[in-house]
N, C-alpha and C. Protein backbone atom coordinates (compact mmCIF):
# COMPACT_ATOMS: atom_id res chain seq x y z
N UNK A 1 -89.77 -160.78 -2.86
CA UNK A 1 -90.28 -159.67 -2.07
C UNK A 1 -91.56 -159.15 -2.75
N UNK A 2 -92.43 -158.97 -1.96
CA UNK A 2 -93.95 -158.41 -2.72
C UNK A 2 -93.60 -157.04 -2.47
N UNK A 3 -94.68 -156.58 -3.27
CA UNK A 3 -94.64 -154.80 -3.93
C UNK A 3 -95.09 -154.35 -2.23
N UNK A 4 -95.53 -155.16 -2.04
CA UNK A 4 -95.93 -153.82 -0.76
C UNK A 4 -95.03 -154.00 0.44
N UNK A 5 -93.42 -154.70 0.45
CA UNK A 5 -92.89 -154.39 0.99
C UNK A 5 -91.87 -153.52 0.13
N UNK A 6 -91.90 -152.77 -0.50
CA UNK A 6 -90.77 -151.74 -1.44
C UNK A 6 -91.25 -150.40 -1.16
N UNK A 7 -90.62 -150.48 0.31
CA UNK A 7 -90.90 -149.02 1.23
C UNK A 7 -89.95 -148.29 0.69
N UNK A 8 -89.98 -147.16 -0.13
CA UNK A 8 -88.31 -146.26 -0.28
C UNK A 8 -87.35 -146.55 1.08
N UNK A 9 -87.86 -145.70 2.25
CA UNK A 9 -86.99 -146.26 3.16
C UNK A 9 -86.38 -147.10 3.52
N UNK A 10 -87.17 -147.96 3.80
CA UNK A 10 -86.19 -149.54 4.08
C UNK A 10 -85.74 -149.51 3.39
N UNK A 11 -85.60 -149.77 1.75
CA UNK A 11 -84.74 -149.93 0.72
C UNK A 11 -83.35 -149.12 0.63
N UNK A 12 -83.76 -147.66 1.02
CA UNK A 12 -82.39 -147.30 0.90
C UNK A 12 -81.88 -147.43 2.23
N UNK A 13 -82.42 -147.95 3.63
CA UNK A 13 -81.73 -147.81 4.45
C UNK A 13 -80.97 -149.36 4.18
N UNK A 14 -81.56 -150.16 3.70
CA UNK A 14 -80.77 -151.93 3.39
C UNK A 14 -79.86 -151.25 2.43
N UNK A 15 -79.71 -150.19 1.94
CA UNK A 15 -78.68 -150.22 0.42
C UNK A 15 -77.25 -149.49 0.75
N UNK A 16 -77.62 -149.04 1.93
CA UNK A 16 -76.61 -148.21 2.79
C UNK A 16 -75.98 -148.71 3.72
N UNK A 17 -76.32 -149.70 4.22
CA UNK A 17 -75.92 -150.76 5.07
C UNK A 17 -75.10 -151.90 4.29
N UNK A 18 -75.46 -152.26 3.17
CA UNK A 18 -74.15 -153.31 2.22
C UNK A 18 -73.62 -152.22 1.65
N UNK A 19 -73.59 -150.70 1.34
CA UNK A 19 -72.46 -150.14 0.30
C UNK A 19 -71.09 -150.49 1.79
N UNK A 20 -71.64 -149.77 3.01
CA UNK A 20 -70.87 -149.44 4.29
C UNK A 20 -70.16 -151.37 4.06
N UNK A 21 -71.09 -152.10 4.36
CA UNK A 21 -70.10 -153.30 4.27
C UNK A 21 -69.31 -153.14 3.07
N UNK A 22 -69.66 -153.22 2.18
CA UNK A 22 -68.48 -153.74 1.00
C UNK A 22 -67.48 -152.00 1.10
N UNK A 23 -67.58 -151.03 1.29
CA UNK A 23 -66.47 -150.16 1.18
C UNK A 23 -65.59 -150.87 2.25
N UNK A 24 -66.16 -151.46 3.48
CA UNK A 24 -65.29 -151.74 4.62
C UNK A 24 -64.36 -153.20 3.57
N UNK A 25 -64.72 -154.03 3.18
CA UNK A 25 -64.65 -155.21 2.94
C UNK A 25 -63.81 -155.21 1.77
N UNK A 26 -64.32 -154.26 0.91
CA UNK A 26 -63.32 -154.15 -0.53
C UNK A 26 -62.09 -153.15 -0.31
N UNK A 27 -62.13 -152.59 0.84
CA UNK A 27 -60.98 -151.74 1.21
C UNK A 27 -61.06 -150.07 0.28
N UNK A 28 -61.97 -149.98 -0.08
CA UNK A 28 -62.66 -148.81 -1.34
C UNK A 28 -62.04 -147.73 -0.38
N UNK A 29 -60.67 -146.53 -0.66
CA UNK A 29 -60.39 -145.38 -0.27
C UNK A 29 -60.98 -144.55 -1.06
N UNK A 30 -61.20 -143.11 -0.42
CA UNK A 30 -62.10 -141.63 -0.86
C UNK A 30 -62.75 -142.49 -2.70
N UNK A 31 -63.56 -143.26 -2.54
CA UNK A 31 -64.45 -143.49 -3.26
C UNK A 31 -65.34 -142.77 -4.08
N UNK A 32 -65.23 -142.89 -5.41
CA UNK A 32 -66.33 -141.94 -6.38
C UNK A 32 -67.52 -142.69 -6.36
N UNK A 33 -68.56 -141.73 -5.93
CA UNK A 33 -69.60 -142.48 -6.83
C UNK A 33 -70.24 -141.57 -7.60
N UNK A 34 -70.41 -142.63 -8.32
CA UNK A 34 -71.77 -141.99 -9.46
C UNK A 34 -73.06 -142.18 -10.47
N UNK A 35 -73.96 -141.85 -10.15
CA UNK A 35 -75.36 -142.02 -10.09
C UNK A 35 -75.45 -142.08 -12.04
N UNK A 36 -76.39 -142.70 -12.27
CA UNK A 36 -76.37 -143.25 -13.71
C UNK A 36 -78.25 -142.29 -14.26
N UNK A 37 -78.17 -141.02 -14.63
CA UNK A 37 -79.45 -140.57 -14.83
C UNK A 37 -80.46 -141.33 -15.08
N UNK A 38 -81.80 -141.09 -14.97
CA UNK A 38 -82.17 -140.14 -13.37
C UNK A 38 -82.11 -140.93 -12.39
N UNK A 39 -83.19 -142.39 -12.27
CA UNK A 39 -83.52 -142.26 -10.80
C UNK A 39 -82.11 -143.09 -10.44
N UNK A 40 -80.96 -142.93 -10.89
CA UNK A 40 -79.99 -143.32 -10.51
C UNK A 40 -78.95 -142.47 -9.82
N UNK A 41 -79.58 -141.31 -10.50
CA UNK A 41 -78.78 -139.91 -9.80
C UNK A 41 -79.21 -139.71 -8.54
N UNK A 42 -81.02 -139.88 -8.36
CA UNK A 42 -81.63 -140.00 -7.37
C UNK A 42 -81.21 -140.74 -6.32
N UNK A 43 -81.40 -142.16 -6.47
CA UNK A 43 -80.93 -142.98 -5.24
C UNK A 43 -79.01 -142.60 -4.96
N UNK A 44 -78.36 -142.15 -6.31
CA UNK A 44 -76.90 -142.10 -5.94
C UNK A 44 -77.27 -140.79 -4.84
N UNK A 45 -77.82 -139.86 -5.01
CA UNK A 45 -77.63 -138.60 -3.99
C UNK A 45 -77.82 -138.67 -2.45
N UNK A 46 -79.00 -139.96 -2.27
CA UNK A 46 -79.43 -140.38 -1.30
C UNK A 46 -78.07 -141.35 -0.64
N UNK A 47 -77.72 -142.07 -1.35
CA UNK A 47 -76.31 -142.58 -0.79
C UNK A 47 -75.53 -141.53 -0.70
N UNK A 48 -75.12 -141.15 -0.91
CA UNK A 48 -73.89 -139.79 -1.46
C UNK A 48 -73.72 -138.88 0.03
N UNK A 49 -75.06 -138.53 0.46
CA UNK A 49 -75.38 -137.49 1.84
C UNK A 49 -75.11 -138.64 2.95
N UNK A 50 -75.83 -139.96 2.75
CA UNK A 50 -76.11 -140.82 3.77
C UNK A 50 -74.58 -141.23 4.33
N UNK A 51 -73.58 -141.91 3.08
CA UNK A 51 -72.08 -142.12 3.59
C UNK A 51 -71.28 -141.39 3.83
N UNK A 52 -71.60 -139.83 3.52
CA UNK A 52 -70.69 -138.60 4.02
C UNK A 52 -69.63 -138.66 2.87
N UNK A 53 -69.71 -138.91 1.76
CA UNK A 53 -68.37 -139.06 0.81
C UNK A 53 -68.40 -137.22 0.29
N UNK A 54 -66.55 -137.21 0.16
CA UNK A 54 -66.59 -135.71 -0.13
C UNK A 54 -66.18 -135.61 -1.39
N UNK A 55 -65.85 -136.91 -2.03
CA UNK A 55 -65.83 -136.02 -3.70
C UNK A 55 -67.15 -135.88 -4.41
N UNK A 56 -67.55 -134.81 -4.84
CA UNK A 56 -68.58 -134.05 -5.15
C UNK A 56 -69.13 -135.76 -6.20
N UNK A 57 -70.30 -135.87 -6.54
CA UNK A 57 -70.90 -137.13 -7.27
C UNK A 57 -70.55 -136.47 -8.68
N UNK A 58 -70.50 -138.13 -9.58
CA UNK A 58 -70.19 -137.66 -10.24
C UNK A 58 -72.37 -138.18 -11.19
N UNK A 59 -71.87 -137.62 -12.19
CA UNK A 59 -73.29 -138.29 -13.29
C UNK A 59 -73.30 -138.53 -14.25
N UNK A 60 -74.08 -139.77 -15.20
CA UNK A 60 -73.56 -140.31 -15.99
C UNK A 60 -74.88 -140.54 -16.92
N UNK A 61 -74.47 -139.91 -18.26
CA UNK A 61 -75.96 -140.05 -18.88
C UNK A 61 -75.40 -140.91 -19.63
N UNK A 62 -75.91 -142.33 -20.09
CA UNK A 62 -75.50 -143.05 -21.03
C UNK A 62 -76.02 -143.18 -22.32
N UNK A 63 -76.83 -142.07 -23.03
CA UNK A 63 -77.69 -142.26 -24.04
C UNK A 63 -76.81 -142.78 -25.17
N UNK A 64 -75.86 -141.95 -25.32
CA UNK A 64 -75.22 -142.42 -26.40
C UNK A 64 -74.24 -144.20 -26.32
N UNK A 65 -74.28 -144.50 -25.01
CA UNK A 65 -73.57 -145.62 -25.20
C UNK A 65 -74.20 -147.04 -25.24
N UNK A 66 -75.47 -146.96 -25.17
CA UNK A 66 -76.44 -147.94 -25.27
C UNK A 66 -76.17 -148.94 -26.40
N UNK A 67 -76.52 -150.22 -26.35
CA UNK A 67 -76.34 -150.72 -27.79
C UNK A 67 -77.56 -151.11 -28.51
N UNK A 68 -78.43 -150.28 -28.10
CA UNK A 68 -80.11 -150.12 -28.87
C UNK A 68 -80.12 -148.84 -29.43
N UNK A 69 -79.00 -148.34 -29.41
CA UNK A 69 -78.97 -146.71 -29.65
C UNK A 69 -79.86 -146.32 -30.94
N UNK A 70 -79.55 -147.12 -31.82
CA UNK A 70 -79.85 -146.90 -33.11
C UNK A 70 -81.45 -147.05 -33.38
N UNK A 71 -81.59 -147.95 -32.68
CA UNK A 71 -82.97 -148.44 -32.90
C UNK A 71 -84.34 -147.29 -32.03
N UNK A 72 -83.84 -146.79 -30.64
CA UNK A 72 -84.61 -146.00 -29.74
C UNK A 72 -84.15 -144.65 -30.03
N UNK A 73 -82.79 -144.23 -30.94
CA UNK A 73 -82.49 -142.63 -31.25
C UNK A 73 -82.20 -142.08 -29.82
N UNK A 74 -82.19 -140.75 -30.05
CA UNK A 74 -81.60 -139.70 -28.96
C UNK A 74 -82.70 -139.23 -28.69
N UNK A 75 -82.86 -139.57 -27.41
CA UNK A 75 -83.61 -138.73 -26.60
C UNK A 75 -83.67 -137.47 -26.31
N UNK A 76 -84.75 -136.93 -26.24
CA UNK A 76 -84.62 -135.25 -26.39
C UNK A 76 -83.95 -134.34 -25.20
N UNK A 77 -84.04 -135.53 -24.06
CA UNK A 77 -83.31 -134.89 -22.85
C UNK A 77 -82.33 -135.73 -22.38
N UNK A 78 -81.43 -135.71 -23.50
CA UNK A 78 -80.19 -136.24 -22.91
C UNK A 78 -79.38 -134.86 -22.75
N UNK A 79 -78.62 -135.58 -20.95
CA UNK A 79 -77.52 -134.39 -20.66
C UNK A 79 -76.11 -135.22 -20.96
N UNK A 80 -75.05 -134.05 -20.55
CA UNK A 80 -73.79 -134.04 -20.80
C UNK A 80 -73.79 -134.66 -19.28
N UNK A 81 -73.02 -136.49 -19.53
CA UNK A 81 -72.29 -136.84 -18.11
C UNK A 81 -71.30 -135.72 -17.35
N UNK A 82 -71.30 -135.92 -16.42
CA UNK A 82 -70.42 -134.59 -15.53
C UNK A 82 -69.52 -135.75 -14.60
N UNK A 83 -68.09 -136.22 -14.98
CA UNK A 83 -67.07 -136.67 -14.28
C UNK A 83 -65.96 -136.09 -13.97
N UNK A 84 -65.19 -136.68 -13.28
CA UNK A 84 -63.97 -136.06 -12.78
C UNK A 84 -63.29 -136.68 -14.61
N UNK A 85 -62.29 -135.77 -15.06
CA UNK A 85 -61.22 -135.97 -16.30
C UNK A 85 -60.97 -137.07 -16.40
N UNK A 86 -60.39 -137.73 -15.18
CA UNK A 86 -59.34 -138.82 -14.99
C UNK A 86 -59.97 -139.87 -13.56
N UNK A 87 -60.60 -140.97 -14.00
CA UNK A 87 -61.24 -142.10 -13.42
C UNK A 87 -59.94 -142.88 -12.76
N UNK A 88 -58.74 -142.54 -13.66
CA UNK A 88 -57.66 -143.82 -13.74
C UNK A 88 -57.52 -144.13 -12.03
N UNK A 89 -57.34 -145.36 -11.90
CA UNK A 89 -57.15 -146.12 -10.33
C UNK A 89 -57.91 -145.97 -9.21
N UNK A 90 -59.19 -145.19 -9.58
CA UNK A 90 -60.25 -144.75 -8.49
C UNK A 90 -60.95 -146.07 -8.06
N UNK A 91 -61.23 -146.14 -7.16
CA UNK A 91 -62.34 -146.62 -6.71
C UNK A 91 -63.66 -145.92 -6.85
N UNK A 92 -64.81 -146.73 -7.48
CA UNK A 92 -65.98 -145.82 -7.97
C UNK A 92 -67.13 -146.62 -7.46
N UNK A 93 -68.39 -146.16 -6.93
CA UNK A 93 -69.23 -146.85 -6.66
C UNK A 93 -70.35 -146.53 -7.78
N UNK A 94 -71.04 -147.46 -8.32
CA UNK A 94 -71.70 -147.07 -9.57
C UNK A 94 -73.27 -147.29 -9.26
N UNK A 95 -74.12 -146.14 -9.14
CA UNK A 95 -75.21 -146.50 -8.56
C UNK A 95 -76.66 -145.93 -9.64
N UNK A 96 -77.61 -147.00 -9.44
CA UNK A 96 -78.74 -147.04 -10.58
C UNK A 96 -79.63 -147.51 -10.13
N UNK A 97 -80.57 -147.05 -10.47
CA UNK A 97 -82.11 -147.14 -9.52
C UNK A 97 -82.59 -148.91 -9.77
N UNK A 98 -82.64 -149.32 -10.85
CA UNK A 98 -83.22 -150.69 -10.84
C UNK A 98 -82.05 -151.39 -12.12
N UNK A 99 -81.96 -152.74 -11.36
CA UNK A 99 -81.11 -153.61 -12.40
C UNK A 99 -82.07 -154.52 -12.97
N UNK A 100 -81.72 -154.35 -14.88
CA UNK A 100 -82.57 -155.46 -15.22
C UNK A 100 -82.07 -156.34 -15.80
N UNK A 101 -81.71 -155.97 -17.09
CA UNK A 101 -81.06 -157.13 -17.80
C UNK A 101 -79.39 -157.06 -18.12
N UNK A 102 -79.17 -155.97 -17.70
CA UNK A 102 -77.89 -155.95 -17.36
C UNK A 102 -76.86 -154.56 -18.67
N UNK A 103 -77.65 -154.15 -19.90
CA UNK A 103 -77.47 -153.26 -20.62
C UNK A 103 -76.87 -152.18 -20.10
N UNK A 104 -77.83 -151.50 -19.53
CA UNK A 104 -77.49 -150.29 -19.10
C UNK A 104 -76.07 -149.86 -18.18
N UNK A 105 -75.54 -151.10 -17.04
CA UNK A 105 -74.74 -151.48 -16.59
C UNK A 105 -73.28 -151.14 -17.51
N UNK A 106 -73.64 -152.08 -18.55
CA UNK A 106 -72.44 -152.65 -19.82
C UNK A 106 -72.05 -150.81 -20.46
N UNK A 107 -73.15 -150.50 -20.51
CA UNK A 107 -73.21 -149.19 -21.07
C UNK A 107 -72.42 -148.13 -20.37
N UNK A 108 -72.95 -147.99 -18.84
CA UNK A 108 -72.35 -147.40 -18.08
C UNK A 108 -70.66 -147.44 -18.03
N UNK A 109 -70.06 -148.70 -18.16
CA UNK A 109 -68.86 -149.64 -17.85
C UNK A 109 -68.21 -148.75 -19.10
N UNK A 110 -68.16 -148.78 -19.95
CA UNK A 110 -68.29 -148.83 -20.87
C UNK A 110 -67.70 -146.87 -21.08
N UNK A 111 -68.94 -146.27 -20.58
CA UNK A 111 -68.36 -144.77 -20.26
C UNK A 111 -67.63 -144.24 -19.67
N UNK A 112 -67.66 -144.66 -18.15
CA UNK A 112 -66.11 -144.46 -17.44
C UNK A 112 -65.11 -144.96 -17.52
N UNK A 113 -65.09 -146.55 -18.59
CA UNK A 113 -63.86 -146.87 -18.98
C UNK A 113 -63.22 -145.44 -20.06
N UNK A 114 -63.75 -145.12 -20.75
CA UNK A 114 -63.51 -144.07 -21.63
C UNK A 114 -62.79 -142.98 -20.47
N UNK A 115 -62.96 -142.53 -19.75
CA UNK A 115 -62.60 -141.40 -18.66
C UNK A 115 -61.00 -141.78 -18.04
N UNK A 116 -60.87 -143.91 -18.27
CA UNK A 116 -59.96 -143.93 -17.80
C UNK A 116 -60.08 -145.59 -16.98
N UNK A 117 -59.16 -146.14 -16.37
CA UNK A 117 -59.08 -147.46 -15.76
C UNK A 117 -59.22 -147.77 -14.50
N UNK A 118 -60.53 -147.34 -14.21
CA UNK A 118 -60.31 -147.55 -12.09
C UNK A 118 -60.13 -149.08 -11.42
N UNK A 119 -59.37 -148.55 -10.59
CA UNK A 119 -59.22 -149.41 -9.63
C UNK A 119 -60.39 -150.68 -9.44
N UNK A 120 -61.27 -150.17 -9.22
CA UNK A 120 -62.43 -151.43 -8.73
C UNK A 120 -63.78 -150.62 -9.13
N UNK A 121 -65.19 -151.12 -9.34
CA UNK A 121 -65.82 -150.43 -9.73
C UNK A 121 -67.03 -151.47 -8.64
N UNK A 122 -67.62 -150.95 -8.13
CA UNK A 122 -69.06 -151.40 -7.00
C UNK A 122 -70.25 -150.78 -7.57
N UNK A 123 -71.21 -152.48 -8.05
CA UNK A 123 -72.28 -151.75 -8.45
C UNK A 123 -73.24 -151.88 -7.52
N UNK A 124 -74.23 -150.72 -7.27
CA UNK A 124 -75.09 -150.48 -6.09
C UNK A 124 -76.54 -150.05 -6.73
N UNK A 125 -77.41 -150.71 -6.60
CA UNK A 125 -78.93 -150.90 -7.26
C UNK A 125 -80.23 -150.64 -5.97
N UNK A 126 -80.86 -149.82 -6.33
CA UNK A 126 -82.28 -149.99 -5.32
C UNK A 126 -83.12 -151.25 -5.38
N UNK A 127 -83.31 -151.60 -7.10
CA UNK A 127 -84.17 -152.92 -7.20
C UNK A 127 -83.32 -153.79 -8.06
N UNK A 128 -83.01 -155.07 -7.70
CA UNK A 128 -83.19 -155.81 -9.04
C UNK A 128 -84.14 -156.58 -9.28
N UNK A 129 -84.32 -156.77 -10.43
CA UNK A 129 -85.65 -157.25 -10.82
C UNK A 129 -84.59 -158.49 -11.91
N UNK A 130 -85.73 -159.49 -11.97
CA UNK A 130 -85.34 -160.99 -13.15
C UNK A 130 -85.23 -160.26 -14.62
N UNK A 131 -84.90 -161.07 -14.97
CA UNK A 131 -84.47 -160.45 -16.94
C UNK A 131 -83.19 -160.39 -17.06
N UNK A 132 -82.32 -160.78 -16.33
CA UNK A 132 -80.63 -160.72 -16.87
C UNK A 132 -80.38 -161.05 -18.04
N UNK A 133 -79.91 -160.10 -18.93
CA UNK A 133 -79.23 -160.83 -20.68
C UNK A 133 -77.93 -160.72 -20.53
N UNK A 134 -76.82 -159.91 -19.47
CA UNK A 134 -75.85 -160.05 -19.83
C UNK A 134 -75.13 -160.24 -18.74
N UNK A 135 -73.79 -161.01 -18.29
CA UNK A 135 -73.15 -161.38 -17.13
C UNK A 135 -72.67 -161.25 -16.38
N UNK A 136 -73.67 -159.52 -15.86
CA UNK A 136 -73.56 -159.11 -15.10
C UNK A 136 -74.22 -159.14 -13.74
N UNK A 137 -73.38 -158.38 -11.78
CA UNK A 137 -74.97 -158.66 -11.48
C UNK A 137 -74.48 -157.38 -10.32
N UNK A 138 -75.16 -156.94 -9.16
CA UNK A 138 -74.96 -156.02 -8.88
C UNK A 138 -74.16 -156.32 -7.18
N UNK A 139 -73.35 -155.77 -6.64
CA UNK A 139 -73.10 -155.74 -5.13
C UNK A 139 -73.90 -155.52 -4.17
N UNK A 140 -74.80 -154.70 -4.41
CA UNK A 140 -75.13 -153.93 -3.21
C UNK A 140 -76.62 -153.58 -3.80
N UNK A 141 -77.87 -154.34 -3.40
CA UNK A 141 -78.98 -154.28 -3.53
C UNK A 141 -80.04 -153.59 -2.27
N UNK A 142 -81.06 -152.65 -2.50
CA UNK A 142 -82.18 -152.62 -1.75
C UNK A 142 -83.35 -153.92 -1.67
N UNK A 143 -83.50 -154.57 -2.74
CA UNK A 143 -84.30 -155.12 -3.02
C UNK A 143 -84.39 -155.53 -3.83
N UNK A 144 -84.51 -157.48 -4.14
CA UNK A 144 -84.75 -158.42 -5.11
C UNK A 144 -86.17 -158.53 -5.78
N UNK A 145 -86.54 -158.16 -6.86
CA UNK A 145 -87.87 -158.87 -7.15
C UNK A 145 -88.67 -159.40 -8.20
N UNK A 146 -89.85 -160.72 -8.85
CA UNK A 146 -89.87 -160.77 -9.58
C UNK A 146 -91.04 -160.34 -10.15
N UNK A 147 -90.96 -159.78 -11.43
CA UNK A 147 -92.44 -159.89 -12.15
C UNK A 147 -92.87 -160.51 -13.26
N UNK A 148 -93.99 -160.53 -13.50
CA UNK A 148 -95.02 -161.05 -14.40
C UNK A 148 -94.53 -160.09 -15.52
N UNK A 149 -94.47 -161.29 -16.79
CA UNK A 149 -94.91 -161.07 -18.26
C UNK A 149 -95.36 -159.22 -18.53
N UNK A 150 -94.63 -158.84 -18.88
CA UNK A 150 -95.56 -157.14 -18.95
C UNK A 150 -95.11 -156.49 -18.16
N UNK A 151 -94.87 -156.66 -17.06
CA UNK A 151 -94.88 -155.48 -16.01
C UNK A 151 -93.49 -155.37 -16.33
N UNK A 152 -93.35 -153.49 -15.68
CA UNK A 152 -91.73 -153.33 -15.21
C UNK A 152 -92.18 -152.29 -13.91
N UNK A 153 -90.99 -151.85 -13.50
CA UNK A 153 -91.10 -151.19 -12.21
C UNK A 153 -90.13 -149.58 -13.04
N UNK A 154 -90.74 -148.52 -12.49
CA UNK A 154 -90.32 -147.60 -12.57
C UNK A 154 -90.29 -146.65 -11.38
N UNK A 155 -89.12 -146.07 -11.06
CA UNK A 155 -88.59 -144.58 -9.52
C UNK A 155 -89.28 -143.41 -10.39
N UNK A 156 -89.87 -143.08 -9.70
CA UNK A 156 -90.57 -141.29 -9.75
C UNK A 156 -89.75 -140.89 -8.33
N UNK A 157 -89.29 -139.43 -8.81
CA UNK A 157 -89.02 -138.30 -7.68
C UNK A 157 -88.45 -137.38 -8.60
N UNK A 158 -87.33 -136.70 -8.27
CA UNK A 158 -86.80 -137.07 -6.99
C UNK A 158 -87.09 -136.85 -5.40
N UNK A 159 -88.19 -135.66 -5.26
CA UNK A 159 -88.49 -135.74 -3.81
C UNK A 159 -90.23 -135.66 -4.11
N UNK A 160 -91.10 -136.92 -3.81
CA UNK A 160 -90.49 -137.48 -2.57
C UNK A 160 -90.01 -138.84 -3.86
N UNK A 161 -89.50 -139.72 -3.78
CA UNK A 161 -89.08 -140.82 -4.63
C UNK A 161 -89.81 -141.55 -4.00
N UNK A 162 -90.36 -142.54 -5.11
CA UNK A 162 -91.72 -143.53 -5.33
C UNK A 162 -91.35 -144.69 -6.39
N UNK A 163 -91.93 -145.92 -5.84
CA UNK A 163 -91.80 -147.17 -6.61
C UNK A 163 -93.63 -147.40 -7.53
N UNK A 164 -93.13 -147.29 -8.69
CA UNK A 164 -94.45 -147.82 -9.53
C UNK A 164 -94.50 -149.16 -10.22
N UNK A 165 -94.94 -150.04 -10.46
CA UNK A 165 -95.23 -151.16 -11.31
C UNK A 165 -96.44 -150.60 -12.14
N UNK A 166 -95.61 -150.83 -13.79
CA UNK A 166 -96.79 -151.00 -14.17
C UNK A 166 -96.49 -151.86 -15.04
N UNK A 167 -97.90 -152.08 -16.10
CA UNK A 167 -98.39 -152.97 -16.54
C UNK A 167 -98.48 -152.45 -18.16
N UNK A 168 -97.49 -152.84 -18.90
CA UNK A 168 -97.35 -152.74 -20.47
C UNK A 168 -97.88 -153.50 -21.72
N UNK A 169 -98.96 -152.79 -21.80
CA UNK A 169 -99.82 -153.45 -23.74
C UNK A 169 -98.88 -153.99 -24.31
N UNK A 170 -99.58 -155.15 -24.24
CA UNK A 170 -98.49 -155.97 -25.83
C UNK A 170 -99.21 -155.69 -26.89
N UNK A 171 -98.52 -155.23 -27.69
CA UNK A 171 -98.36 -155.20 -29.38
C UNK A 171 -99.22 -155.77 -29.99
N UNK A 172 -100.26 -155.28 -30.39
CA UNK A 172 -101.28 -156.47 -31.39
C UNK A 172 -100.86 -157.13 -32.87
């Protein structure tokens, strides 16, 4: 997919259209979801209104569960995840603005296992992009895409929410 078809709209209207299939398909009852900070909270809110779900979202800051933790430190604006106590046997839809190599995912997994053992867990992405390191991959995509050496893609909003590519100095 080229950059200049990565309309926000279309994207979340394609991302809302496979969550609706796979809740139908995976049989997913009163379903959690929850948005992985920020533009994950972002696109989760945009799903969240769009499927009419009534348990309040949940949010999930993963700073501390990263396994680069050590190396990138604590970020100065890390928040406190906000979940329900008890995850145990839920169905959860797990939603994050762009999939890359699959970390952040593991990380996420990783935190609500801590909360507890759900039922099934659906991961739901605006972009994925190439770079997979770990064996993971996502359900429910807006949009596949690849880039060049350097670049990454970054969500600005949350209103209005915007797709950027940019282009990262290598290291002399």
């Amino acid at each position: 997919m080229t950059m200049h078809n990565l309309e926000i709209p279309v994207l979340l209207n394609k991302l809302e259209a496979e969550l609706k299939n796979v809740i139908v398909e995976r049989r997913l009852e009163n379903p959690l979801m929850i948005g992985i900070r920020t533009g994950g909270v972002w696109v989760a809110e945009q799903m969240h209104r769009r499927l009419g779900l009534s348990e309040p979202l949940g949010l999930l800051d993963i700073s501390f569960y990263r396994d680069d933790f050590s190396q990138i430190g604590v970020n100065p604006n890390v928040k406190p995840s906000q979940l329900p106590l008890n995850v145990e046997g839920r169905d959860i839809i797990l939603v994050d603005d762009v999939f890359y190599t699959g970390r952040t995912i593991r990380a996420a997994l990783n935190e609500i296992f801590d909360y507890g053992r759900p039922n099934q867990v659906v991961l739901a992405v605006l972009i994925e992009r190439d770079g997979r390191q770990i064996p993971l991959s996502p359900d429910c995509v807006g949009a596949v895409i690849t880039l060049n050496a350097g670049q990454r893609i970054k969500l600005t909003g949350p209103a209005p929410l915007a797709i950027h590519v940019q282009t990262i100095e290598a290291a002399a």
